[in-house]
PDB file of N, CA and C in Angstrom:
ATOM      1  N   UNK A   1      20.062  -0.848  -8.163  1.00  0.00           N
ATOM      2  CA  UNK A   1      18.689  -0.391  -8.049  1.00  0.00           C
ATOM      3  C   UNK A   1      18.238  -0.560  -6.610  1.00  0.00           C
ATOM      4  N   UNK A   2      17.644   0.220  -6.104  1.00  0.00           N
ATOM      5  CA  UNK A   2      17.092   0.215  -5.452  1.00  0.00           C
ATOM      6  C   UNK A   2      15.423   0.484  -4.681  1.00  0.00           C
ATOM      7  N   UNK A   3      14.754  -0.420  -4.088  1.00  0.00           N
ATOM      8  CA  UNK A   3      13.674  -0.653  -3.738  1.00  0.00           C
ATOM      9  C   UNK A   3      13.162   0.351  -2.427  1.00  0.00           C
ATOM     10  N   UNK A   4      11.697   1.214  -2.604  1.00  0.00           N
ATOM     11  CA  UNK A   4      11.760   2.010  -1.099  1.00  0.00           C
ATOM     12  C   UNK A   4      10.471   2.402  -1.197  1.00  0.00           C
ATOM     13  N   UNK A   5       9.958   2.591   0.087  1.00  0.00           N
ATOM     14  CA  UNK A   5       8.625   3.146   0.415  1.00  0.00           C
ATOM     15  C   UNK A   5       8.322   4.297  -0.611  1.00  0.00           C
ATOM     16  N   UNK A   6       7.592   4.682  -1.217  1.00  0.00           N
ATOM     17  CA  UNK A   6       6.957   5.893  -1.494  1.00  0.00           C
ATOM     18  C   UNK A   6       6.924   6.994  -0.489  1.00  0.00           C
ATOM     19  N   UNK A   7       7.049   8.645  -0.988  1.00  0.00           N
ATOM     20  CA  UNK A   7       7.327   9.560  -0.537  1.00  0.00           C
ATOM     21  C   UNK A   7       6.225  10.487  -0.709  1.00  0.00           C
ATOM     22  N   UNK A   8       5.504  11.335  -0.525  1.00  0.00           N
ATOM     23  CA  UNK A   8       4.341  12.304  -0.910  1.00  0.00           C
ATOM     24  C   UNK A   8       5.583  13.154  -2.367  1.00  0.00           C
ATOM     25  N   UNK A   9       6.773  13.171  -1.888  1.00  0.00           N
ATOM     26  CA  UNK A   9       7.374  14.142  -2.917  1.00  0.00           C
ATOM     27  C   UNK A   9       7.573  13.382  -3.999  1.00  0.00           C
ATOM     28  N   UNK A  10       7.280  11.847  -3.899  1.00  0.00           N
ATOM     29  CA  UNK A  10       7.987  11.177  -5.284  1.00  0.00           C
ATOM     30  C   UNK A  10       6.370  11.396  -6.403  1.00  0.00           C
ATOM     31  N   UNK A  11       5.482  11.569  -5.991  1.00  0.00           N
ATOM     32  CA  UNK A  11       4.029  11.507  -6.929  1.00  0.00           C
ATOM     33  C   UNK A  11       4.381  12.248  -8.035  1.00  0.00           C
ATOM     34  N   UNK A  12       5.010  13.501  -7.736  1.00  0.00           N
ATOM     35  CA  UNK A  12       5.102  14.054  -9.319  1.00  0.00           C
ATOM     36  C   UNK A  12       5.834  13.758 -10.558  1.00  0.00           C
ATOM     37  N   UNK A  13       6.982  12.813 -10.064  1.00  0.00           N
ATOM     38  CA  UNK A  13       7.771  12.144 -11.073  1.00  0.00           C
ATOM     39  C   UNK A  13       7.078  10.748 -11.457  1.00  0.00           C
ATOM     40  N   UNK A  14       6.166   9.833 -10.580  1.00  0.00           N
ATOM     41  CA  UNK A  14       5.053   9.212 -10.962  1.00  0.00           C
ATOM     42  C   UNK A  14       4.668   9.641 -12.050  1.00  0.00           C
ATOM     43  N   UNK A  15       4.046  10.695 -11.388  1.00  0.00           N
ATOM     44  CA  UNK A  15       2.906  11.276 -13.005  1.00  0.00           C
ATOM     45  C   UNK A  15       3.549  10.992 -14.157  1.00  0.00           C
ATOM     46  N   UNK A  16       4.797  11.889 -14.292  1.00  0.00           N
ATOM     47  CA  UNK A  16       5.325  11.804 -15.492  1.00  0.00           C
ATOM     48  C   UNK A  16       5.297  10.436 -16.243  1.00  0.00           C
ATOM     49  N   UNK A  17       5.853   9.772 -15.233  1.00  0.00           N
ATOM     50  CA  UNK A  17       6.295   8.471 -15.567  1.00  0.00           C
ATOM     51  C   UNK A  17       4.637   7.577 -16.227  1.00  0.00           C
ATOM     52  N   UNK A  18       3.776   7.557 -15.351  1.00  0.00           N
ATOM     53  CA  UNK A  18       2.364   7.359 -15.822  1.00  0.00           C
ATOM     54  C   UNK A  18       2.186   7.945 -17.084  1.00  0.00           C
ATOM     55  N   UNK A  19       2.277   9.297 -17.152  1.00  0.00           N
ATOM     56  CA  UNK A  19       2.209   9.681 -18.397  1.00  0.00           C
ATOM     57  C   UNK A  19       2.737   9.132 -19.309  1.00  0.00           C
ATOM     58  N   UNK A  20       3.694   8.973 -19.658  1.00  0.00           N
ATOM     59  CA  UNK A  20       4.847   8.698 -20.992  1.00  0.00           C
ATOM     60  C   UNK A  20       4.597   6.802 -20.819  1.00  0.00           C
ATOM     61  N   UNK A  21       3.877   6.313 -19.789  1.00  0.00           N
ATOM     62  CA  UNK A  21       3.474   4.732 -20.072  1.00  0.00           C
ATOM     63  C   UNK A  21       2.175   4.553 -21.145  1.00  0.00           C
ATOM     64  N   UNK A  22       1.423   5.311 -20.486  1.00  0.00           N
ATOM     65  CA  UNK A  22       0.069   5.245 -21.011  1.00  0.00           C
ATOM     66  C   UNK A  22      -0.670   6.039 -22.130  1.00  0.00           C
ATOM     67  N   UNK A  23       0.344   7.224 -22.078  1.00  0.00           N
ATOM     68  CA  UNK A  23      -0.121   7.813 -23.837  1.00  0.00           C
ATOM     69  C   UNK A  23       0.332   7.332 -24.684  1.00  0.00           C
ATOM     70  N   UNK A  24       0.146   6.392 -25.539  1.00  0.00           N
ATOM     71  CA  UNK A  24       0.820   6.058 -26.452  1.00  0.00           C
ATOM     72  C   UNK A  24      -0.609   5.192 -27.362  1.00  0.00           C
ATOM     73  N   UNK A  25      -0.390   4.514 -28.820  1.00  0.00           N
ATOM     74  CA  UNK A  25      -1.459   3.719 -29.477  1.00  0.00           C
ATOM     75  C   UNK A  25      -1.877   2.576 -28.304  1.00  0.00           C
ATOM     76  N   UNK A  26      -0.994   2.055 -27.646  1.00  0.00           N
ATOM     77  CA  UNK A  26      -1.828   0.800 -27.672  1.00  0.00           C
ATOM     78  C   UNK A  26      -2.628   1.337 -26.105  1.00  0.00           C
ATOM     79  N   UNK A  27      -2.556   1.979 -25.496  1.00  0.00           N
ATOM     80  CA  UNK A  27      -3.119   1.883 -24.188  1.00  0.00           C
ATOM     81  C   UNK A  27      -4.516   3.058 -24.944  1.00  0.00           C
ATOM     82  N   UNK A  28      -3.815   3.915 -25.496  1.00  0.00           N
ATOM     83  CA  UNK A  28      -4.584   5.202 -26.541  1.00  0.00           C
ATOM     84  C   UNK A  28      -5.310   6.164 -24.657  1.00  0.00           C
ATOM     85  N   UNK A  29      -5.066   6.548 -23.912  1.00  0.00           N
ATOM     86  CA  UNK A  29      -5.279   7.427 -22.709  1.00  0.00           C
ATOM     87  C   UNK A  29      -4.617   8.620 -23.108  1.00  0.00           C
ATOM     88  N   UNK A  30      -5.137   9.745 -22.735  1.00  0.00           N
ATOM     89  CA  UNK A  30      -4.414  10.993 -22.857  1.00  0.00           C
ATOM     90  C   UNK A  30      -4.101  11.850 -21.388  1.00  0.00           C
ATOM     91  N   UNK A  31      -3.283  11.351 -20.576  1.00  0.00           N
ATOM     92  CA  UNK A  31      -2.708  11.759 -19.887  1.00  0.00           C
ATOM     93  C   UNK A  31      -2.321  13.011 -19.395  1.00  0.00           C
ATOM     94  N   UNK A  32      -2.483  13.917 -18.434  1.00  0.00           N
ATOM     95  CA  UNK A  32      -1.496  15.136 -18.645  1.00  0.00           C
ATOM     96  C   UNK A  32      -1.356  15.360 -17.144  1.00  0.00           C
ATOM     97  N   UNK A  33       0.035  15.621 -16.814  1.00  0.00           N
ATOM     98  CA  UNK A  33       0.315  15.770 -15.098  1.00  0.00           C
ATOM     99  C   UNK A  33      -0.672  15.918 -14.666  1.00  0.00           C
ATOM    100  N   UNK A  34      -0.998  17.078 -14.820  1.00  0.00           N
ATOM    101  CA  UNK A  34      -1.598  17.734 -13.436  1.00  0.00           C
ATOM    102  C   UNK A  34      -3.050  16.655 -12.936  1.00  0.00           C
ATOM    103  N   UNK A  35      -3.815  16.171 -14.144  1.00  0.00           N
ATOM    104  CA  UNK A  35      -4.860  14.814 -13.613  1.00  0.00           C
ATOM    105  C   UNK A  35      -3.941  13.801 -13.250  1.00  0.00           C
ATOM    106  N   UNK A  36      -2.664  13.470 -13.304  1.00  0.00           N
ATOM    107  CA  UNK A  36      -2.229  11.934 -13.049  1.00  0.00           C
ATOM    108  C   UNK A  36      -2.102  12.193 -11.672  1.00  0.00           C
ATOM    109  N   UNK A  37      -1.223  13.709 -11.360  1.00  0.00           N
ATOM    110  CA  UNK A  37      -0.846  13.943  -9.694  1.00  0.00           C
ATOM    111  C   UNK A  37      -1.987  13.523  -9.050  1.00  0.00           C
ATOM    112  N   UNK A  38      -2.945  14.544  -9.825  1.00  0.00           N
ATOM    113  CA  UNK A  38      -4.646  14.395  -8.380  1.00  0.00           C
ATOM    114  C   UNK A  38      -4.500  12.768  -8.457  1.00  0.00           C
ATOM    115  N   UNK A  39      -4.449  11.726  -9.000  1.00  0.00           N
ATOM    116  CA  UNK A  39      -5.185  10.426  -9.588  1.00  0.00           C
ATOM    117  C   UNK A  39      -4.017  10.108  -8.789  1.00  0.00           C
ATOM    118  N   UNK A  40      -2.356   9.951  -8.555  1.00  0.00           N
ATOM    119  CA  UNK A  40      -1.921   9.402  -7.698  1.00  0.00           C
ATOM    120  C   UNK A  40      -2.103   9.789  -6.356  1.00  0.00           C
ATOM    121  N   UNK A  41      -2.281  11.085  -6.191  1.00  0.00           N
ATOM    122  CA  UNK A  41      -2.412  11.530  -4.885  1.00  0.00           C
ATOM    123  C   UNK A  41      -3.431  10.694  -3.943  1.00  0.00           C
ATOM    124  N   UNK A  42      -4.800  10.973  -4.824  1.00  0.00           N
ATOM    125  CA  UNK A  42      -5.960  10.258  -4.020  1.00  0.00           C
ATOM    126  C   UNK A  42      -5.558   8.694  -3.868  1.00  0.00           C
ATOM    127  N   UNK A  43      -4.969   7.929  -4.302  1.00  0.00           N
ATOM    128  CA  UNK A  43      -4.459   6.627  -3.943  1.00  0.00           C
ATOM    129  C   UNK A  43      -3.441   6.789  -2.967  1.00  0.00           C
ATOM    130  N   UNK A  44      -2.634   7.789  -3.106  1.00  0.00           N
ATOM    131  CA  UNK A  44      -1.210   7.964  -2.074  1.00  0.00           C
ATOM    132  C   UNK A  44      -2.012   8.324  -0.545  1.00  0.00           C
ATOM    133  N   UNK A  45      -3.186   9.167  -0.724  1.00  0.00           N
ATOM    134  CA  UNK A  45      -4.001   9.590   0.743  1.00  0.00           C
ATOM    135  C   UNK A  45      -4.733   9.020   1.141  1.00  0.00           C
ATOM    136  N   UNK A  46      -5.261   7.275   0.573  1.00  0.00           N
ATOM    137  CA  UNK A  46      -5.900   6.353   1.215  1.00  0.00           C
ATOM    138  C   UNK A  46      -5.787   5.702   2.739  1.00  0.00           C
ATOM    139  N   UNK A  47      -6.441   5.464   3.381  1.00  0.00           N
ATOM    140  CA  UNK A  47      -5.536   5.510   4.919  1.00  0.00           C
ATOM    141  C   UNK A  47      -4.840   4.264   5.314  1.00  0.00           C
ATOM    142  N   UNK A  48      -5.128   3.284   4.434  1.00  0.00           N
ATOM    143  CA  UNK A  48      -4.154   1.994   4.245  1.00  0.00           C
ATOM    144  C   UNK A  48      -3.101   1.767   2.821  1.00  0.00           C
ATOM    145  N   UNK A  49      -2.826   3.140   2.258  1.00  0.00           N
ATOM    146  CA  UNK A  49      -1.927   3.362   0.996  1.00  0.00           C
ATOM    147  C   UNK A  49      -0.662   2.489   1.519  1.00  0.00           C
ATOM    148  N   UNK A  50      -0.404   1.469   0.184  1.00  0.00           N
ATOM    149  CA  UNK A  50       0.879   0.912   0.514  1.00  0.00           C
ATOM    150  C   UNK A  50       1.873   1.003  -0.725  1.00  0.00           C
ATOM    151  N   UNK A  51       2.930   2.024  -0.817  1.00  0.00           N
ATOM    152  CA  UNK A  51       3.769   2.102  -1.975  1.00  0.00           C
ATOM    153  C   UNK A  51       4.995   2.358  -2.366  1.00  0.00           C
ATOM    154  N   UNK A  52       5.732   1.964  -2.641  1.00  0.00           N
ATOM    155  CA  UNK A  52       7.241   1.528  -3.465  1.00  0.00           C
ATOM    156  C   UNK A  52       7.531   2.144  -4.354  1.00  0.00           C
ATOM    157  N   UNK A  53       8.382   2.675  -4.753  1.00  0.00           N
ATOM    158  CA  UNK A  53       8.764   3.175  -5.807  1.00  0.00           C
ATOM    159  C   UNK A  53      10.521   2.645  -5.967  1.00  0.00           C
ATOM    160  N   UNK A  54      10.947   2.410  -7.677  1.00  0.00           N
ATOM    161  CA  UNK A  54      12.377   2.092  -7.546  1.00  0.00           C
ATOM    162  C   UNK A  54      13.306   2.587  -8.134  1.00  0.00           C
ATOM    163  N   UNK A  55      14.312   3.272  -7.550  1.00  0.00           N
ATOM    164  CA  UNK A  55      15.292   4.163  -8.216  1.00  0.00           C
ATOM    165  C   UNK A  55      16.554   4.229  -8.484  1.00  0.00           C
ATOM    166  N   UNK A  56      17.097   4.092  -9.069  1.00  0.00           N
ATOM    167  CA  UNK A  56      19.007   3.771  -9.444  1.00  0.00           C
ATOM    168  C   UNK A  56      19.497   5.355  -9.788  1.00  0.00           C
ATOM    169  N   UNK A  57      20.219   5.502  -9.170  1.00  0.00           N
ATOM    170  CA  UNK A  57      21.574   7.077  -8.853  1.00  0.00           C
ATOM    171  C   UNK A  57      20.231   8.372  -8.708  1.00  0.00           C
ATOM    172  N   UNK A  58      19.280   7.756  -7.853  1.00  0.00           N
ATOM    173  CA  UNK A  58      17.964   9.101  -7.285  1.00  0.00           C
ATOM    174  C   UNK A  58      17.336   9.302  -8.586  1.00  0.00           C
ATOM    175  N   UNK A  59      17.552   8.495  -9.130  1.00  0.00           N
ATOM    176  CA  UNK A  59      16.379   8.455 -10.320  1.00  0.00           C
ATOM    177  C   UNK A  59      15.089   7.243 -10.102  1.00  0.00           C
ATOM    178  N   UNK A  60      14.105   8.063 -10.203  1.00  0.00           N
ATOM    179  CA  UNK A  60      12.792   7.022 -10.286  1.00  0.00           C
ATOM    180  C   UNK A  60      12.228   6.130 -11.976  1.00  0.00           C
ATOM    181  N   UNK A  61      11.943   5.299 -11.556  1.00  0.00           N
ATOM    182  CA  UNK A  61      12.345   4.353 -12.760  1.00  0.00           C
ATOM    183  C   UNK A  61      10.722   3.538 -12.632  1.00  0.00           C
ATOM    184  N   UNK A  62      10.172   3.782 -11.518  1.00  0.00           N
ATOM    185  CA  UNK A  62       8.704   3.110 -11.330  1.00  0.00           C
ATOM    186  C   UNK A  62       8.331   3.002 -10.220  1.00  0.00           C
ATOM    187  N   UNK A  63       7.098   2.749 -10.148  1.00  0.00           N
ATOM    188  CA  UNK A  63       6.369   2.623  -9.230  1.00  0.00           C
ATOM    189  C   UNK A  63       5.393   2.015  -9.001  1.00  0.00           C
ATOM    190  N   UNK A  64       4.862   1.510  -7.654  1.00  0.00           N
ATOM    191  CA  UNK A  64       3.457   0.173  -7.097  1.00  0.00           C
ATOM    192  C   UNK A  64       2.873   1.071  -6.179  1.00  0.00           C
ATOM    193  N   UNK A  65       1.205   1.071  -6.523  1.00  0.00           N
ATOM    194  CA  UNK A  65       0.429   1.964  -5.815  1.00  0.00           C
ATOM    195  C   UNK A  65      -0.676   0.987  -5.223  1.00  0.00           C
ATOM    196  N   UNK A  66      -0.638   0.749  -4.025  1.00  0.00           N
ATOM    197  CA  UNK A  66      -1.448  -0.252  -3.282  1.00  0.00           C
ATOM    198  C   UNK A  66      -2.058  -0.185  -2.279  1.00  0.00           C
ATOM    199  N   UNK A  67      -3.273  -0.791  -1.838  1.00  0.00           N
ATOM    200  CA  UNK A  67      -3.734  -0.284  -0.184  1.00  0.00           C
ATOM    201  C   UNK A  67      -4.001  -1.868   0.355  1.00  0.00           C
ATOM    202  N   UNK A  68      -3.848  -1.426   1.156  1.00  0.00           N
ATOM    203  CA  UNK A  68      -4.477  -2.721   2.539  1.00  0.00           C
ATOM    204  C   UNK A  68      -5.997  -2.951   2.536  1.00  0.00           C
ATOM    205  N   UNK A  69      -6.643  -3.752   2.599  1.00  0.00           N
ATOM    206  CA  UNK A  69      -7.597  -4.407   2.570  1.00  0.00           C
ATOM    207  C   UNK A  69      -8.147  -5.259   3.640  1.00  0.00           C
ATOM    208  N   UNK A  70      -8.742  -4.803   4.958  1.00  0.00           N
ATOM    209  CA  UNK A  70      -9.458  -5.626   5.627  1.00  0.00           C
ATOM    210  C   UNK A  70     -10.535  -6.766   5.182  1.00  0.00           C
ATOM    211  N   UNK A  71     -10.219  -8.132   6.006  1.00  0.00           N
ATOM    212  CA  UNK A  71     -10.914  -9.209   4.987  1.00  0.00           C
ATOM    213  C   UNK A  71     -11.148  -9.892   6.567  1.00  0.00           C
ATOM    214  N   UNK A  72     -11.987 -10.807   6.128  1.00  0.00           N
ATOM    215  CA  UNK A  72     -12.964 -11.576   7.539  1.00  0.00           C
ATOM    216  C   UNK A  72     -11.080 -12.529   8.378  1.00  0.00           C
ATOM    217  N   UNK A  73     -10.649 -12.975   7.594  1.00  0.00           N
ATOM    218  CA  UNK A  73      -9.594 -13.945   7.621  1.00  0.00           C
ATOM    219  C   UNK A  73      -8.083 -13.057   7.789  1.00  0.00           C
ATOM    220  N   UNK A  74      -7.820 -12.591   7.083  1.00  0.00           N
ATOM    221  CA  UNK A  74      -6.235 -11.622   7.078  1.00  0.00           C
ATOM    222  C   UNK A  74      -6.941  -9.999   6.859  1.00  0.00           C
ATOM    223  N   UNK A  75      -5.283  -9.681   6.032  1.00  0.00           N
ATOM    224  CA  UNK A  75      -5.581  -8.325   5.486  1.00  0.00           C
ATOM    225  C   UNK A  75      -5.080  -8.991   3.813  1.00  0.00           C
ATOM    226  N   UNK A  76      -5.468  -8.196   3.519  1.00  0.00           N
ATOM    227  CA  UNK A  76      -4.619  -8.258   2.125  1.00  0.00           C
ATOM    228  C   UNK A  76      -4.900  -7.188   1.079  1.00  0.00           C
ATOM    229  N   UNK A  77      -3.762  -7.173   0.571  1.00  0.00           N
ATOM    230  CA  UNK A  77      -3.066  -5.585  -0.618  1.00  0.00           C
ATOM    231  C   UNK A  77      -3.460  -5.880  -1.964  1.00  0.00           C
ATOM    232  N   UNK A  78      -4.410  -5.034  -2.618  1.00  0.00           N
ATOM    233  CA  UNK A  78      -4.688  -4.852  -3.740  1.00  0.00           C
ATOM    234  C   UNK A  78      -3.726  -3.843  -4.521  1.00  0.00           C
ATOM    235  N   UNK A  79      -3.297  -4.137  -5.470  1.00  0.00           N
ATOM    236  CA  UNK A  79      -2.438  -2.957  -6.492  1.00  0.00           C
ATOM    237  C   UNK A  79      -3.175  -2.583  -7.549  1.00  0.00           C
ATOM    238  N   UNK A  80      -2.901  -1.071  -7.036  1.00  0.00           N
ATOM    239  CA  UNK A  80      -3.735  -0.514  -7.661  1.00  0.00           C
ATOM    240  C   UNK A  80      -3.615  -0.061  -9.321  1.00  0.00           C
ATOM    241  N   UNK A  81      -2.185   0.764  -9.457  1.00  0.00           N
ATOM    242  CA  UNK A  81      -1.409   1.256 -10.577  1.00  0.00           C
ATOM    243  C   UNK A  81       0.364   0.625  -9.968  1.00  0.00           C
ATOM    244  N   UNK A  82       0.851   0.207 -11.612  1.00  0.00           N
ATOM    245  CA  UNK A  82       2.041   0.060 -11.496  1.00  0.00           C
ATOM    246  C   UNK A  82       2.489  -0.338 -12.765  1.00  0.00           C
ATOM    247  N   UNK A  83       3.830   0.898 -12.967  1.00  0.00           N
ATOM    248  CA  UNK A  83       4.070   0.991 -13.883  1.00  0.00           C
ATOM    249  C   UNK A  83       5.879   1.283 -14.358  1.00  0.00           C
ATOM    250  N   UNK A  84       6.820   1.680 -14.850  1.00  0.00           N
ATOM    251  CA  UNK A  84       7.761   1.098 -15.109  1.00  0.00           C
ATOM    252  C   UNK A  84       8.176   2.344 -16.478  1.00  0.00           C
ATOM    253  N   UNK A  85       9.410   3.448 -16.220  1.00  0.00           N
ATOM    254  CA  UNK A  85       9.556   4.051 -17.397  1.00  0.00           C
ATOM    255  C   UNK A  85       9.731   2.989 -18.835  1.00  0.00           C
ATOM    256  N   UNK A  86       9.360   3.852 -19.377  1.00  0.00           N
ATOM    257  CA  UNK A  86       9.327   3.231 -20.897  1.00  0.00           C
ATOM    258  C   UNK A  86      10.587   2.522 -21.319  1.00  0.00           C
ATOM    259  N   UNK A  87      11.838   3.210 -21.042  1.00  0.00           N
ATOM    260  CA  UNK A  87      13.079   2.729 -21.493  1.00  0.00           C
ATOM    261  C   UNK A  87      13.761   1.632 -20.732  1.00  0.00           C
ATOM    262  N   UNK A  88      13.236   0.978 -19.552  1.00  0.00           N
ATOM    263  CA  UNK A  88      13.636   0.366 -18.699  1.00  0.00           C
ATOM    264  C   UNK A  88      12.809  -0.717 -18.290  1.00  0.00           C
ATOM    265  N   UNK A  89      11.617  -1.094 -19.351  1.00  0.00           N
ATOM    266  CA  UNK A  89      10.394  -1.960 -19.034  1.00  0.00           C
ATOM    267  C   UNK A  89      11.421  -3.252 -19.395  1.00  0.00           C
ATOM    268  N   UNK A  90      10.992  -4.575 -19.081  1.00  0.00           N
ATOM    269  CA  UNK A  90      11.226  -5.884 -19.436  1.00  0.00           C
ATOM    270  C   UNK A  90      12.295  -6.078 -18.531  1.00  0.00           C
ATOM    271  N   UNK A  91      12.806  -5.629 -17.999  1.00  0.00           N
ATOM    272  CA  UNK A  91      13.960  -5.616 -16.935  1.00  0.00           C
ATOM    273  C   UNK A  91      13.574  -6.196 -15.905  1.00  0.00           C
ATOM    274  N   UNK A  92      12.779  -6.468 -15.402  1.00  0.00           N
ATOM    275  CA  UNK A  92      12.089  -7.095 -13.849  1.00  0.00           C
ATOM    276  C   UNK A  92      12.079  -5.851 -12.633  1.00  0.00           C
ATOM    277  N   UNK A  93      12.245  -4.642 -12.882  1.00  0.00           N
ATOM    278  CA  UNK A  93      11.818  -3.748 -12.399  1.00  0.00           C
ATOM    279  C   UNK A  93      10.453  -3.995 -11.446  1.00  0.00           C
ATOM    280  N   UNK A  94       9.739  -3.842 -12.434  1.00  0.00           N
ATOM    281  CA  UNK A  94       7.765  -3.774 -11.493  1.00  0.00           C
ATOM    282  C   UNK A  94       7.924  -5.182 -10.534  1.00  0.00           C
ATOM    283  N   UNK A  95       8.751  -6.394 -11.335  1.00  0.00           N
ATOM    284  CA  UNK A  95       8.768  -7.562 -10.259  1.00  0.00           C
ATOM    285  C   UNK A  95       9.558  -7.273  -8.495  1.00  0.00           C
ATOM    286  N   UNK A  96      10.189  -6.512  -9.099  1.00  0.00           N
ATOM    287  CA  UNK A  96      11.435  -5.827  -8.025  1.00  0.00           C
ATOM    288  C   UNK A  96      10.144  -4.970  -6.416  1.00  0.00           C
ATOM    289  N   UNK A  97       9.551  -4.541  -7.221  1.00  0.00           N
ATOM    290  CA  UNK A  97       8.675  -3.664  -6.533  1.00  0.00           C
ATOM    291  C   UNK A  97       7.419  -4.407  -5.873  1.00  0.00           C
ATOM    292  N   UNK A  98       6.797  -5.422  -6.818  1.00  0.00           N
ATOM    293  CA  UNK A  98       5.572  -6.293  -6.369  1.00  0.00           C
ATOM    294  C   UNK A  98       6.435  -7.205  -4.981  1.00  0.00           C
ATOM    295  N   UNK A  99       7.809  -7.601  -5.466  1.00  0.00           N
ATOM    296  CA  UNK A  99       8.346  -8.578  -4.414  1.00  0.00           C
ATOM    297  C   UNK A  99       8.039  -7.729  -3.182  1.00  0.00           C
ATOM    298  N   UNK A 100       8.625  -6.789  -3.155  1.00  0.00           N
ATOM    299  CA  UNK A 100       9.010  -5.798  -2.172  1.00  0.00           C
ATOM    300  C   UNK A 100       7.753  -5.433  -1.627  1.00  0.00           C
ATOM    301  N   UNK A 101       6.507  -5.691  -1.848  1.00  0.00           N
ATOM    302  CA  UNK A 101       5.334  -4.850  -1.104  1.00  0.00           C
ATOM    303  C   UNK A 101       4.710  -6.744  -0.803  1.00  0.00           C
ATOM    304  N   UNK A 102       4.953  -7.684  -1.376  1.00  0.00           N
ATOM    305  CA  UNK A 102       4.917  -8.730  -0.934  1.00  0.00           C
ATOM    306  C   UNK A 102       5.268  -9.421   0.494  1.00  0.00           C
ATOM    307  N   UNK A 103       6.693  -8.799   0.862  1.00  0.00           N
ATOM    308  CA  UNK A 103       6.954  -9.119   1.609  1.00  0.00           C
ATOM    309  C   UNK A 103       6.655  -8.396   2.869  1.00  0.00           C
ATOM    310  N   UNK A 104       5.406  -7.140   2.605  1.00  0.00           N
ATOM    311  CA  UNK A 104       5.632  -6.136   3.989  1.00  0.00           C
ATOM    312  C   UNK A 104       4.614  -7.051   4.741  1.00  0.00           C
TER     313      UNK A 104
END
């Protein structure tokens, strides 16, 4: 697996992936691309957007959507959305990704 910056081209496999997390009973959201793209996009075009996505053989498997945060003392990164295909959750995936924007 592997860990990597976010791409403007990776948002649409996001979506999906958002999608098929969050429609379901227990979250109960009704999802459909084309609002998840706009909804990642406007986080991806923030001007301190900080994001990861993680993929094994160019497959995307999840993603951390985060921005920078000016503060009196440091900076610091709020996360915004992050989420993890369905078939591959409990794995330490999303941990894989939080480490990774941890350490920028």
């Amino acid at each position: 697996m592997n860990v990597r910056k976010m791409k403007v081209g990776d948002i649409e496999k996001c979506a999906e992936i958002l999608c098929a997390v969050y429609n379901n009973e227990l979250w109960m959201c009704r999802w459909d691309k084309k609002t998840a793209v706009e909804y990642l996009t406007d986080f991806f075009e923030y001007k301190k957007f900080v994001g990861y996505i993680a993929e094994e053989d160019g497959k995307i498997l999840g993603g951390i959507f985060a921005h920078e945060k000016v503060w009196w003392n440091n900076s610091e990164v709020y996360v915004e959305e992050m989420f993890v295909n369905t078939d591959r959750q409990r794995m330490g995936i999303g941990q894989y990704c939080y480490i990774r924007l941890k350490s920028m």
